[in-house]
N, C-alpha and C. Protein backbone atom coordinates (compact mmCIF):
# COMPACT_ATOMS: atom_id res chain seq x y z
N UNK A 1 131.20 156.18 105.58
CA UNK A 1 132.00 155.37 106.49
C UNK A 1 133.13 156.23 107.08
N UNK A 2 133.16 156.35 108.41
CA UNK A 2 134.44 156.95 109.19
C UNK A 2 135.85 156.41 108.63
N UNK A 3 136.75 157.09 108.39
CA UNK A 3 138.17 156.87 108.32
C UNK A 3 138.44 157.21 109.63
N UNK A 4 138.95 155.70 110.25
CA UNK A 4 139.88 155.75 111.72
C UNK A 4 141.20 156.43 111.11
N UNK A 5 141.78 156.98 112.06
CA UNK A 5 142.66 157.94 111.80
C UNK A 5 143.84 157.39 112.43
N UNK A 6 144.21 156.44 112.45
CA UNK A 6 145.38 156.25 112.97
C UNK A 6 145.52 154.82 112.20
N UNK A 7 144.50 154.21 111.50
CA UNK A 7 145.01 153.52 110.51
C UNK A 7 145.36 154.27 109.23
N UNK A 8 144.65 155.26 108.63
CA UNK A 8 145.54 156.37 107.91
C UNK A 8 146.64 156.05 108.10
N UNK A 9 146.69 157.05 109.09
CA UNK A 9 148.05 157.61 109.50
C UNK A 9 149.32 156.20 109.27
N UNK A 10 148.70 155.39 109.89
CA UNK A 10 149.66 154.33 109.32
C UNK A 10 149.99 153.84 107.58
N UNK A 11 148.82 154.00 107.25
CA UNK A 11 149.27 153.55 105.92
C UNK A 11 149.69 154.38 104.98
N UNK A 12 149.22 155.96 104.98
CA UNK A 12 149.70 157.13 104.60
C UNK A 12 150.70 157.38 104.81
N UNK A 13 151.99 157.23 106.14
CA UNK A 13 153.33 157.51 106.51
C UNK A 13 154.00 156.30 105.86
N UNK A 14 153.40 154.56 105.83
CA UNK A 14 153.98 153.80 105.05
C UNK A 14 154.14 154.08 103.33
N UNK A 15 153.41 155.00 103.17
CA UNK A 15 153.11 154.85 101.50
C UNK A 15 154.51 156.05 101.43
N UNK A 16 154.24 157.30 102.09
CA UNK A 16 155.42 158.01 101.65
C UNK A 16 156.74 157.92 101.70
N UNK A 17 156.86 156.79 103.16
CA UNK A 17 158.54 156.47 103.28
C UNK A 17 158.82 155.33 101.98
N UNK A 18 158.11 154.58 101.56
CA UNK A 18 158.09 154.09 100.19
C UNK A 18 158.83 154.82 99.04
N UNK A 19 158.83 155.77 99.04
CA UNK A 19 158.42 156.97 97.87
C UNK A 19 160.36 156.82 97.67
N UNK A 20 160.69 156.30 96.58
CA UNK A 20 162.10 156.22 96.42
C UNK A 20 163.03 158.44 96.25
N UNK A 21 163.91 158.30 96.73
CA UNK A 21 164.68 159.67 97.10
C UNK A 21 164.17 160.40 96.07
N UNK A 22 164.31 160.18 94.67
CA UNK A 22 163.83 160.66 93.22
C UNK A 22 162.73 161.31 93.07
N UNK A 23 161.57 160.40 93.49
CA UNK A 23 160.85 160.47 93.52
C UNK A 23 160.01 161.77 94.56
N UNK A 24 160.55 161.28 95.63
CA UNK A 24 160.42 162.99 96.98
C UNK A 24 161.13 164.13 96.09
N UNK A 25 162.49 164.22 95.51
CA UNK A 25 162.84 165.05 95.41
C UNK A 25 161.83 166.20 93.88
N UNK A 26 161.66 165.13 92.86
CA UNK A 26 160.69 165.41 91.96
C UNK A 26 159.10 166.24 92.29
N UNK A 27 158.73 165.75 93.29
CA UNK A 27 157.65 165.92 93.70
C UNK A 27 158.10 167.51 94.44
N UNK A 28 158.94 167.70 95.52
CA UNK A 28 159.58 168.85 96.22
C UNK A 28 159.35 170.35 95.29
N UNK A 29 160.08 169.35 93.94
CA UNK A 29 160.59 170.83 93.33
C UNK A 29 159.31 170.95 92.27
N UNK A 30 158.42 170.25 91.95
CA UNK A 30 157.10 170.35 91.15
C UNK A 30 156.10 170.99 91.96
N UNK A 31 156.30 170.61 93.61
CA UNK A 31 155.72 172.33 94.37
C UNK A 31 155.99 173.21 94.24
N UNK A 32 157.47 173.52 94.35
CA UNK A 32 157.94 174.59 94.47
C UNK A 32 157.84 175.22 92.88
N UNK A 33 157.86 174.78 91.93
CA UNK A 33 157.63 175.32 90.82
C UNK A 33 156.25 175.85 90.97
N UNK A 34 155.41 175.48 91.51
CA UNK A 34 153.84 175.45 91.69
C UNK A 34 153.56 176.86 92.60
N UNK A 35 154.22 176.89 93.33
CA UNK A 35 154.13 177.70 94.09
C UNK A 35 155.10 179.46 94.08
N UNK A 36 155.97 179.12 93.29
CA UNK A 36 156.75 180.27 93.32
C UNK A 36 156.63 181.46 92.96
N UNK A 37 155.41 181.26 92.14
CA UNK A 37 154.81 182.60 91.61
C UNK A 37 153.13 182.88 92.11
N UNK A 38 153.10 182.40 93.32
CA UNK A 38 151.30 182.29 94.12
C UNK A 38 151.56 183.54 94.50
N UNK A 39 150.31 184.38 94.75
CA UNK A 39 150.36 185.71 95.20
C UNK A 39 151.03 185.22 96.51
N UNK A 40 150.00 184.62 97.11
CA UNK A 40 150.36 184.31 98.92
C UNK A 40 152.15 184.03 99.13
N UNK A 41 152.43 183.30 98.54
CA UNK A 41 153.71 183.43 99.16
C UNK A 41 154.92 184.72 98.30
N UNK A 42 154.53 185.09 97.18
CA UNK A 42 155.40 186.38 96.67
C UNK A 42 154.93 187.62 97.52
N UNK A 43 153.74 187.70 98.28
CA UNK A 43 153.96 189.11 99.35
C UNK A 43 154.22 188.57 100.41
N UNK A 44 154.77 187.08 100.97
CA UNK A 44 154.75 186.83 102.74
C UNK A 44 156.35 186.84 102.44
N UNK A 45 156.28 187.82 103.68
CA UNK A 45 157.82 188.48 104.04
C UNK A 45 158.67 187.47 105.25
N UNK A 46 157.96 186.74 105.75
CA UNK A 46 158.13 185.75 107.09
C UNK A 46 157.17 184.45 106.86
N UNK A 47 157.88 183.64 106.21
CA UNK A 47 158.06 182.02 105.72
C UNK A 47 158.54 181.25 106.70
N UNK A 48 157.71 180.43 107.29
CA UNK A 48 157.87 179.23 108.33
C UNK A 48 157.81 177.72 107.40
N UNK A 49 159.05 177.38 107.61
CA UNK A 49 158.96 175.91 106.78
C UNK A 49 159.04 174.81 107.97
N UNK A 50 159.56 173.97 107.81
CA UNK A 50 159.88 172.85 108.33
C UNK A 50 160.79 171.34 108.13
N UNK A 51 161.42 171.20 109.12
CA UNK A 51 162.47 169.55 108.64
C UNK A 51 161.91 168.35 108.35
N UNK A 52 161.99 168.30 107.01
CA UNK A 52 161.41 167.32 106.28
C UNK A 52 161.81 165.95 106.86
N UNK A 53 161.11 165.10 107.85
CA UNK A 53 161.72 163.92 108.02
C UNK A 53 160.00 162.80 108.03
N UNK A 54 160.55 161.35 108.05
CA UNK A 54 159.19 160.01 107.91
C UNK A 54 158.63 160.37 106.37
N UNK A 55 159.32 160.79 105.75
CA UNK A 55 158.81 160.62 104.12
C UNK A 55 158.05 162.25 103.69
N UNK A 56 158.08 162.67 104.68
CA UNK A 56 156.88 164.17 104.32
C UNK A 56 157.79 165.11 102.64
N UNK A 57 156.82 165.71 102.21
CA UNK A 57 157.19 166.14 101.04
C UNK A 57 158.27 167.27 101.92
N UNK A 58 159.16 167.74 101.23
CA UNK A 58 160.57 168.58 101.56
C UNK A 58 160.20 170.27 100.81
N UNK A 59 159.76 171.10 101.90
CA UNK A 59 159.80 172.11 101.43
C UNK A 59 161.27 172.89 101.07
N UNK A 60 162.53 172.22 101.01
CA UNK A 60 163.48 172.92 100.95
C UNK A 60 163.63 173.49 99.74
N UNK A 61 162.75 173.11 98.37
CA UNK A 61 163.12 173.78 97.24
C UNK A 61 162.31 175.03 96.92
N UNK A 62 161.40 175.18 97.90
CA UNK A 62 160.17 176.49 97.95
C UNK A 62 161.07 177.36 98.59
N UNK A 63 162.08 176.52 100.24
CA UNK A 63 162.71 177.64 100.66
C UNK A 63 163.93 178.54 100.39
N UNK A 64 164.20 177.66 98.99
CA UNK A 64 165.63 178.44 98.37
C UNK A 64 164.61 179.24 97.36
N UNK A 65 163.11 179.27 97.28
CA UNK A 65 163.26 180.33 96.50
C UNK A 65 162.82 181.29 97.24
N UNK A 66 162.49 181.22 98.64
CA UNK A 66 161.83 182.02 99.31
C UNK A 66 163.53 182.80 100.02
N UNK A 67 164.56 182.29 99.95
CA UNK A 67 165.90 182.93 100.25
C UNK A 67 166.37 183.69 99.21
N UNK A 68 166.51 182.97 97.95
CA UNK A 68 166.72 183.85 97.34
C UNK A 68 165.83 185.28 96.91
N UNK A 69 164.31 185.32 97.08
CA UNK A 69 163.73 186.49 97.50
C UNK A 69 164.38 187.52 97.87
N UNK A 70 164.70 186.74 99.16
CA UNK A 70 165.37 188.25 100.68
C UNK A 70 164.25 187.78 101.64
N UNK A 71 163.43 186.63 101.32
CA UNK A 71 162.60 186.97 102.30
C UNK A 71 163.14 186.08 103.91
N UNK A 72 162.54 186.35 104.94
CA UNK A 72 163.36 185.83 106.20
C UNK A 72 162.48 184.51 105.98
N UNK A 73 163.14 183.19 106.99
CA UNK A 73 162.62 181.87 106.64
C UNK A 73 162.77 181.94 108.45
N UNK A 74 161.68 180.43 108.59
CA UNK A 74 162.07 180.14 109.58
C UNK A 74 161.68 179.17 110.01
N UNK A 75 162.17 177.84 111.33
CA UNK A 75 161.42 176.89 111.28
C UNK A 75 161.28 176.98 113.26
N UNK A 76 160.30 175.67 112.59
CA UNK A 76 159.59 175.60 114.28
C UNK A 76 160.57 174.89 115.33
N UNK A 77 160.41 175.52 116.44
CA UNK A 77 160.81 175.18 118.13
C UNK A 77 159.64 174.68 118.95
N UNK A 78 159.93 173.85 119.22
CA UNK A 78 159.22 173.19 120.26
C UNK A 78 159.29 173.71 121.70
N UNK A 79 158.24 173.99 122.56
CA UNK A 79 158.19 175.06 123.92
C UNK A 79 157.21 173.71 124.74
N UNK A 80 157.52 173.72 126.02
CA UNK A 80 156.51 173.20 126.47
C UNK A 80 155.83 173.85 127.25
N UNK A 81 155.77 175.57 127.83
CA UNK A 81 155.07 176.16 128.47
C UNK A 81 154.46 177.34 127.91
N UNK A 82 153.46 177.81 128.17
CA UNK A 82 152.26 177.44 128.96
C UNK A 82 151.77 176.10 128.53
N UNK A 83 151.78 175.18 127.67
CA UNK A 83 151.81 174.20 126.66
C UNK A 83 152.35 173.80 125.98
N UNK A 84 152.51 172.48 125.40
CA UNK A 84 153.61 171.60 124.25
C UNK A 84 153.11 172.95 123.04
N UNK A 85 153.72 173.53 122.45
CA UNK A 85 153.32 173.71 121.66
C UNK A 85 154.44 174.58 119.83
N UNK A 86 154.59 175.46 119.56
CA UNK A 86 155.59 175.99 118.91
C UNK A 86 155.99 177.52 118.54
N UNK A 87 157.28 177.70 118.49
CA UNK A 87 157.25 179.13 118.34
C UNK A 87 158.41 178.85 117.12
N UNK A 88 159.06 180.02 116.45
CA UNK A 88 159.58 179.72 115.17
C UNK A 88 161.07 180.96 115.06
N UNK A 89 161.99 180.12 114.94
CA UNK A 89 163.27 180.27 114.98
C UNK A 89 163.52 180.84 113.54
N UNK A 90 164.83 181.81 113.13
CA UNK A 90 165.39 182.53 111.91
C UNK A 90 166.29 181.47 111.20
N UNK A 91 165.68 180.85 110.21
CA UNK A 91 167.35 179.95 109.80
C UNK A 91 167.59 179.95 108.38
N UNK A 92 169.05 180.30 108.58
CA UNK A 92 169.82 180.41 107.00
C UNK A 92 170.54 179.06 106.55
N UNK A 93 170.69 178.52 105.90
CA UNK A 93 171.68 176.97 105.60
C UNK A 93 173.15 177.67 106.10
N UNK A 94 173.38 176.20 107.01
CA UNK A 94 175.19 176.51 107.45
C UNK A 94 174.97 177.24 108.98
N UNK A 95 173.66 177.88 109.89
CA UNK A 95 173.47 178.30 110.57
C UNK A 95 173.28 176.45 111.83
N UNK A 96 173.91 176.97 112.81
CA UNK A 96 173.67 176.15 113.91
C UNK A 96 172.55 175.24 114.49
N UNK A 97 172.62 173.62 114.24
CA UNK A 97 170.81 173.11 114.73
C UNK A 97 171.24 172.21 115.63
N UNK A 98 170.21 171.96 116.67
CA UNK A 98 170.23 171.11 117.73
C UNK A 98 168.71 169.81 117.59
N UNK A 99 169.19 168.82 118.12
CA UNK A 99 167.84 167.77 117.78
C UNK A 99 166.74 168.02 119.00
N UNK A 100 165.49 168.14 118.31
CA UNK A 100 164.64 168.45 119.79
C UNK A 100 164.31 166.64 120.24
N UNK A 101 163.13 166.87 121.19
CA UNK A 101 162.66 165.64 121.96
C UNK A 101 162.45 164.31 120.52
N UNK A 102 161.94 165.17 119.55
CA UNK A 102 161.60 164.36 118.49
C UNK A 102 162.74 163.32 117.31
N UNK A 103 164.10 164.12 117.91
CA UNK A 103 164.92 164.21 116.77
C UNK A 103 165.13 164.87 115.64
N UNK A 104 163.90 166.05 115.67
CA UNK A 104 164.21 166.76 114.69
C UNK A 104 165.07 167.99 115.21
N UNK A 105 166.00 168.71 113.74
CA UNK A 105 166.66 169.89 113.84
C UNK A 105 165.86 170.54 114.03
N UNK A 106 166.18 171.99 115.22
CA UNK A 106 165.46 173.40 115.09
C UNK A 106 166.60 174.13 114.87
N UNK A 107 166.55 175.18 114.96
CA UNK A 107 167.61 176.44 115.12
C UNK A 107 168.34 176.96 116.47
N UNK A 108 168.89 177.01 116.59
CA UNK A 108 169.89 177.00 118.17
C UNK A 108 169.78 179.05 118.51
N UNK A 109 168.69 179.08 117.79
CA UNK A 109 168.81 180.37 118.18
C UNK A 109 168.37 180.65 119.58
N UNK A 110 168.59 181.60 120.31
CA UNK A 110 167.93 182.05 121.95
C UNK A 110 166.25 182.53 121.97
N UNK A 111 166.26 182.27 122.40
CA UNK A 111 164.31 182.10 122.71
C UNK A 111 163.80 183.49 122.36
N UNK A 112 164.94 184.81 122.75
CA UNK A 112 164.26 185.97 122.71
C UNK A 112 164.15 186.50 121.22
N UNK A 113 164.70 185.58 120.51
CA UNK A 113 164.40 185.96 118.96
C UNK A 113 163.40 185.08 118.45
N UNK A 114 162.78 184.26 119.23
CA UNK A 114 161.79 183.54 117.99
C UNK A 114 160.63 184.20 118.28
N UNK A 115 159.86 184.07 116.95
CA UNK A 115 158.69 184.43 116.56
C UNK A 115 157.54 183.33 117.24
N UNK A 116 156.43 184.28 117.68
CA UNK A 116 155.32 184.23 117.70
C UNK A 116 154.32 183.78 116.80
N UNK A 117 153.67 182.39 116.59
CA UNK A 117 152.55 182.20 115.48
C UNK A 117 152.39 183.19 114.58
N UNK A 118 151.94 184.10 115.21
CA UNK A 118 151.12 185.06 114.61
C UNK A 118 151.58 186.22 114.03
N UNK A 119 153.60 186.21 114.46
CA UNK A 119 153.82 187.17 113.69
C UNK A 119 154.39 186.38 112.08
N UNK A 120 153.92 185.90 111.79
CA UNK A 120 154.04 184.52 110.39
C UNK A 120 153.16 185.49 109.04
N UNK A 121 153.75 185.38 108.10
CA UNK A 121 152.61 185.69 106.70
C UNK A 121 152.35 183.98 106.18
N UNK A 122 153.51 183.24 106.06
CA UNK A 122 152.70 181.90 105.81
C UNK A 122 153.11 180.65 106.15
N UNK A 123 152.53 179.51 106.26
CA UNK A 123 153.58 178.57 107.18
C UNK A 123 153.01 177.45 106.62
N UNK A 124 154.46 176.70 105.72
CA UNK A 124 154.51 175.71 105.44
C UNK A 124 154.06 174.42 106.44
N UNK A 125 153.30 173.85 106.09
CA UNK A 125 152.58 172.76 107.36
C UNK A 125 152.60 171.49 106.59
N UNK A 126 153.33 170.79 107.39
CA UNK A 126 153.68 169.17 107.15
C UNK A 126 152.70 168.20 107.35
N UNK A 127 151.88 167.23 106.80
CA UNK A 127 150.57 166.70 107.12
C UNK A 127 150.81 165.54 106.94
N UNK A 128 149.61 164.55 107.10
CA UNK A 128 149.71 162.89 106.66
C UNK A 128 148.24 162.91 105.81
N UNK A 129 147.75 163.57 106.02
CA UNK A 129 146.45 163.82 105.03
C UNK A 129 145.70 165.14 105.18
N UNK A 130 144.69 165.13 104.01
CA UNK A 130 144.16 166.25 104.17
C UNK A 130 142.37 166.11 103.48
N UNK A 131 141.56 166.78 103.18
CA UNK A 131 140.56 166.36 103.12
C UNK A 131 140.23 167.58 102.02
N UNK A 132 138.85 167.92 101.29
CA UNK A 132 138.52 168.91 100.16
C UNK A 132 138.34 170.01 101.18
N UNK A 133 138.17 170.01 102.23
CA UNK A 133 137.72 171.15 103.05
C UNK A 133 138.71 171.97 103.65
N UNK A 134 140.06 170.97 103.94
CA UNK A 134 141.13 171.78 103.95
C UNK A 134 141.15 171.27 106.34
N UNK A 135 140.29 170.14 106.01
CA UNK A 135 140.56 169.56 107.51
C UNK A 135 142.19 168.83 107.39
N UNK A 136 142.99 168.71 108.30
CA UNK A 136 144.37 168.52 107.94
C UNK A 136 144.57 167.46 109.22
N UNK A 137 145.56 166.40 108.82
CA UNK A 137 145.26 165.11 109.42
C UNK A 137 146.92 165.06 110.14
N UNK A 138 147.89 165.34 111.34
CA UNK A 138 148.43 165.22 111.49
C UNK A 138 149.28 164.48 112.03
N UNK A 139 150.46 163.92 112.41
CA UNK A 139 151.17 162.99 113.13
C UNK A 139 150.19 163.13 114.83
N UNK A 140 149.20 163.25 114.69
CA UNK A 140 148.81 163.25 116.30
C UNK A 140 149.83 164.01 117.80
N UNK A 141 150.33 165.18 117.66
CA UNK A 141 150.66 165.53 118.83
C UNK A 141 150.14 167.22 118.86
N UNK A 142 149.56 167.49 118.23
CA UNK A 142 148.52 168.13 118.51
C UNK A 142 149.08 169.82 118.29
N UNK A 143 150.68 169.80 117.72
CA UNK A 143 151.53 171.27 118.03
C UNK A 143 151.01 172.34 117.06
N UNK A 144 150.80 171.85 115.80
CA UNK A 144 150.21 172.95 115.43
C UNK A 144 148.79 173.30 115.46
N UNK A 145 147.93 172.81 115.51
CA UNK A 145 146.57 173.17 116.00
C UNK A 145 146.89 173.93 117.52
N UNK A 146 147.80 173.65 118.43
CA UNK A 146 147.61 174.10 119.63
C UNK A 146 148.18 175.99 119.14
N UNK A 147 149.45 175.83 118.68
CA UNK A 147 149.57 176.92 118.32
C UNK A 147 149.27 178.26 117.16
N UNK A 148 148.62 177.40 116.20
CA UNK A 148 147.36 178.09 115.93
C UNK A 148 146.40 178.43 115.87
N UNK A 149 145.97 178.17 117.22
CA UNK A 149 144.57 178.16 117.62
C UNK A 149 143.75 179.29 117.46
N UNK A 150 144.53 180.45 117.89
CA UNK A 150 143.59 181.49 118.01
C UNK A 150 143.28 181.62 116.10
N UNK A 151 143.08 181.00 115.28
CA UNK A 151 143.14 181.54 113.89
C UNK A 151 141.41 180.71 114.44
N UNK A 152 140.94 180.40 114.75
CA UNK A 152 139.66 179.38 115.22
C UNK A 152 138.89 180.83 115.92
N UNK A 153 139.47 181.76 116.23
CA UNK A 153 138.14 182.30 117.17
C UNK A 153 137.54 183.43 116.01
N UNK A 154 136.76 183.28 116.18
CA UNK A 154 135.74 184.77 115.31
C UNK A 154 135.92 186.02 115.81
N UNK A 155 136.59 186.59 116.71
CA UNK A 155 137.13 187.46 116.75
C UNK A 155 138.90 187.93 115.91
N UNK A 156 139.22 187.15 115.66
CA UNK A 156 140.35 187.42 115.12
C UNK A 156 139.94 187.85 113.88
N UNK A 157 140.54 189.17 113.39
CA UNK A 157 140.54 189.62 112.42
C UNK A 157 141.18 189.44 111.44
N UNK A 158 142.32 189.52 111.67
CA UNK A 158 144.15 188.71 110.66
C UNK A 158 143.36 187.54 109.43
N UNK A 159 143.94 187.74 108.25
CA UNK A 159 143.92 187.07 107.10
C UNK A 159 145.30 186.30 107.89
N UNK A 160 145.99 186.68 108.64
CA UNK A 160 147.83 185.74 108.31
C UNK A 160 147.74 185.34 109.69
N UNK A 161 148.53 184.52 109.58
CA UNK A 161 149.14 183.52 108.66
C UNK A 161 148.17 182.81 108.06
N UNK A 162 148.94 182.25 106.93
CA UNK A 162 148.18 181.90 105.73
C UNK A 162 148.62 180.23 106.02
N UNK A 163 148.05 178.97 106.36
CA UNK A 163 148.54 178.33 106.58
C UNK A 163 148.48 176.88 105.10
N UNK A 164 149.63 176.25 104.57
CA UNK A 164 149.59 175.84 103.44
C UNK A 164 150.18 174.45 103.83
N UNK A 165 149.40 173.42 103.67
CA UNK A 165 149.60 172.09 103.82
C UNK A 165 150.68 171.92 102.56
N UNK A 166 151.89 170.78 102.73
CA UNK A 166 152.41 170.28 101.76
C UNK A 166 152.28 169.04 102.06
N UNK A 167 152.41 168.32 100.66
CA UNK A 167 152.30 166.67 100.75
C UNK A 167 152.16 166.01 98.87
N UNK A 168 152.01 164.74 99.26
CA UNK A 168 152.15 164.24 97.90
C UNK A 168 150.13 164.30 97.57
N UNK A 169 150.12 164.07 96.03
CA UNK A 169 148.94 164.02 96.33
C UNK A 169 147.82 162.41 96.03
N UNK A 170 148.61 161.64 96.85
CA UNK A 170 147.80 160.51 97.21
C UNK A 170 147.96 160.63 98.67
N UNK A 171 147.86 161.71 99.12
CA UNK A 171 147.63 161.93 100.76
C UNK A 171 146.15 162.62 101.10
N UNK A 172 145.89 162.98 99.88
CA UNK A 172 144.28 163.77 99.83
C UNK A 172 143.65 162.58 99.89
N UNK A 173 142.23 162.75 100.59
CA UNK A 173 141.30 161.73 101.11
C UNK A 173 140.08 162.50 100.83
N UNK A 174 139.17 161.83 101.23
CA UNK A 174 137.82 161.76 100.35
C UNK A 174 137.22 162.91 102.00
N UNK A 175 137.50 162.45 102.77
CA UNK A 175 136.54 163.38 104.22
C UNK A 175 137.30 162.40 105.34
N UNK A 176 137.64 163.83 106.10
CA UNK A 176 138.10 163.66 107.54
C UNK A 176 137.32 164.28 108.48
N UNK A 177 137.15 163.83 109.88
CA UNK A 177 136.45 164.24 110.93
C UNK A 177 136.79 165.43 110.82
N UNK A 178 136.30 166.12 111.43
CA UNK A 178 136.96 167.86 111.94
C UNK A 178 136.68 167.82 113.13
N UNK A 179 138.38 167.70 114.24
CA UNK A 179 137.39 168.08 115.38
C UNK A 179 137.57 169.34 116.27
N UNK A 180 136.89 169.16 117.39
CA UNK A 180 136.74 170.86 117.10
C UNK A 180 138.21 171.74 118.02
N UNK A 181 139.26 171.28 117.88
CA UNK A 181 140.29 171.61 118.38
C UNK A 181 141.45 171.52 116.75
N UNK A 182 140.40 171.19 115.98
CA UNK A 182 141.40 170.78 114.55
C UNK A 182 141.89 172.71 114.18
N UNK A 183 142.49 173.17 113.77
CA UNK A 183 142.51 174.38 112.32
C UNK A 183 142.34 173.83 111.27
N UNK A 184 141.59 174.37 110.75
CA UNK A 184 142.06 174.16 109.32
C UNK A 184 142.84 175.07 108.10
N UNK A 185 143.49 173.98 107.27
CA UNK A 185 144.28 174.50 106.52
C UNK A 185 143.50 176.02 105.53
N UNK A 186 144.55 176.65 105.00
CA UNK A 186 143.97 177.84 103.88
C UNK A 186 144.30 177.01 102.66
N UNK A 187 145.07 176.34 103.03
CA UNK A 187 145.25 175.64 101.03
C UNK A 187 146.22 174.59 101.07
N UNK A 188 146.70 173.36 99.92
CA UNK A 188 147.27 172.41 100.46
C UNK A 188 147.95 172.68 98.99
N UNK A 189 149.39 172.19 98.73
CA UNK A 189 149.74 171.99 97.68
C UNK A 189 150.43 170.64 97.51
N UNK A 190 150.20 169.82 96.52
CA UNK A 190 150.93 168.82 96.03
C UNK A 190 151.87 169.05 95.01
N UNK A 191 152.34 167.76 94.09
CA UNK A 191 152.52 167.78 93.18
C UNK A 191 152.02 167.79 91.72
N UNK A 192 150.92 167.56 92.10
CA UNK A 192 149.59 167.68 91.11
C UNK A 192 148.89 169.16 90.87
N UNK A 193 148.90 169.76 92.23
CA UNK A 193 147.65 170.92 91.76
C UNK A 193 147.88 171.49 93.55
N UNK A 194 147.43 172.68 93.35
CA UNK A 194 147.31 173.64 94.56
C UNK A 194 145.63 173.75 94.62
N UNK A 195 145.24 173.85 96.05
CA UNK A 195 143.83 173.03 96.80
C UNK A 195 143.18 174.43 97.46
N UNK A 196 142.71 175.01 97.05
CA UNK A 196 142.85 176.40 97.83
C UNK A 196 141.18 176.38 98.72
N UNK A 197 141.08 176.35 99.95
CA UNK A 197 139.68 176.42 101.15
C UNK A 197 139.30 177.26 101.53
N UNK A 198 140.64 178.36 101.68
CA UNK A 198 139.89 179.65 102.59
C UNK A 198 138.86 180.63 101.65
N UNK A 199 138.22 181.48 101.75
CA UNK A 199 137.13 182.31 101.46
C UNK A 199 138.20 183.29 100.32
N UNK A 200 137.58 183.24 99.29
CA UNK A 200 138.06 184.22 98.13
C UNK A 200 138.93 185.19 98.24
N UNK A 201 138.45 185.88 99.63
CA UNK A 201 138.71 187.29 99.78
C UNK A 201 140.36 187.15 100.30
N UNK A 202 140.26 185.76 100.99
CA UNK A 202 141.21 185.57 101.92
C UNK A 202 142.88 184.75 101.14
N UNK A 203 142.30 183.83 100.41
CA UNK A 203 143.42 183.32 99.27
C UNK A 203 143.17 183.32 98.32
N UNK A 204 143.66 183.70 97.45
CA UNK A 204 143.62 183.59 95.72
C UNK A 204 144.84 182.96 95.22
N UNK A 205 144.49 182.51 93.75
CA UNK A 205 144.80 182.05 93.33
C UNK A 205 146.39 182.42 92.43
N UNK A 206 146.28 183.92 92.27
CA UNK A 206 146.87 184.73 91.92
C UNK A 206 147.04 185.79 92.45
């Protein structure tokens, strides 16, 4: 049976804004414990997170350990040319944010410093579901599939960015469409367990 995707999406964004403060914050730092010692993110030197807002799990406790590293962090800007799509700003806590179209904070940095998709080692990706295959179910506006697109062509050679769904894990679902403008994820982490899709060679476990 098809899962319509926008009744998901509805009941999946209702279930997490549910999720009492405690409870998000518990879950946050039981990733980030999960994650702090993954190969993939102890060699990515350029960490793309994102502003946790509508209930999504809060990568901010992955990104204090990814600061305290040394490693650079950064979150997404919204561009609308050549397309809606995203490029990714340098940000330290206490550094300058402005609300985009969405209301979310970006970084007030000048355009000629943000990063390019592709110059990323791994990028925290905010979801409403996800599937065993690592198909990734998003708020519907289409920004990060648009801007990671080229990770879709068979010519691209690049293992990176490494792209890592976060979420709770009653957001995992049994099978989602894939369509053919989707990416898919390299690995998803909850609070339960890390989900790993891409090809052996490409993510490990360690």
């Amino acid at each position: 049976m098809t899962i319509d995707p926008d009744q998901l999406r509805r009941r999946l964004r209702a279930r997490r804004r549910s999720l009492s403060s405690l409870e998000r914050r518990e879950a946050a730092l039981a990733v980030a414990r999960r994650l702090a010692d993954w190969r993939v993110f102890v060699e990515a030197a350029r960490v793309a997170g994102y502003w946790a807002c509508d209930g999504e799990l809060d990568p901010l406790p992955l990104l204090e350990h990814a600061w305290a590293a040394g490693k650079q962090v950064y979150l997404p800007v919204l561009v609308d040319a050549p397309h809606p799509s995203l490029r990714f700003a340098s940000y330290r806590p206490g550094l300058p944010l402005r609300r985009n179209r969405f209301r979310i904070p970006e970084p007030e940095a000048p355009a000629a410093e943000w990063l390019q998709p592709s110059q990323l080692d791994l990028v925290l990706t905010p979801l409403v579901a996800f599937d065993p295959t690592g198909t990734r179910l998003g708020m519907g506006g289409g920004f990060y599939d648009r801007s990671f697109a080229f990770l879709r062509d068979p010519a691209y050679r690049g293992q990176r960015p490494c792209l890592l769904g976060l979420g709770y894990a009653f957001q995992q679902t049994t099978e989602l469409v894939r369509q053919p403008w989707d990416v898919p994820l390299a690995a998803a982490a909850t609070e339960e367990a890390l989900h790993l899709f891409a090809k052996p060679n490409d993510v490990q476990e360690q």
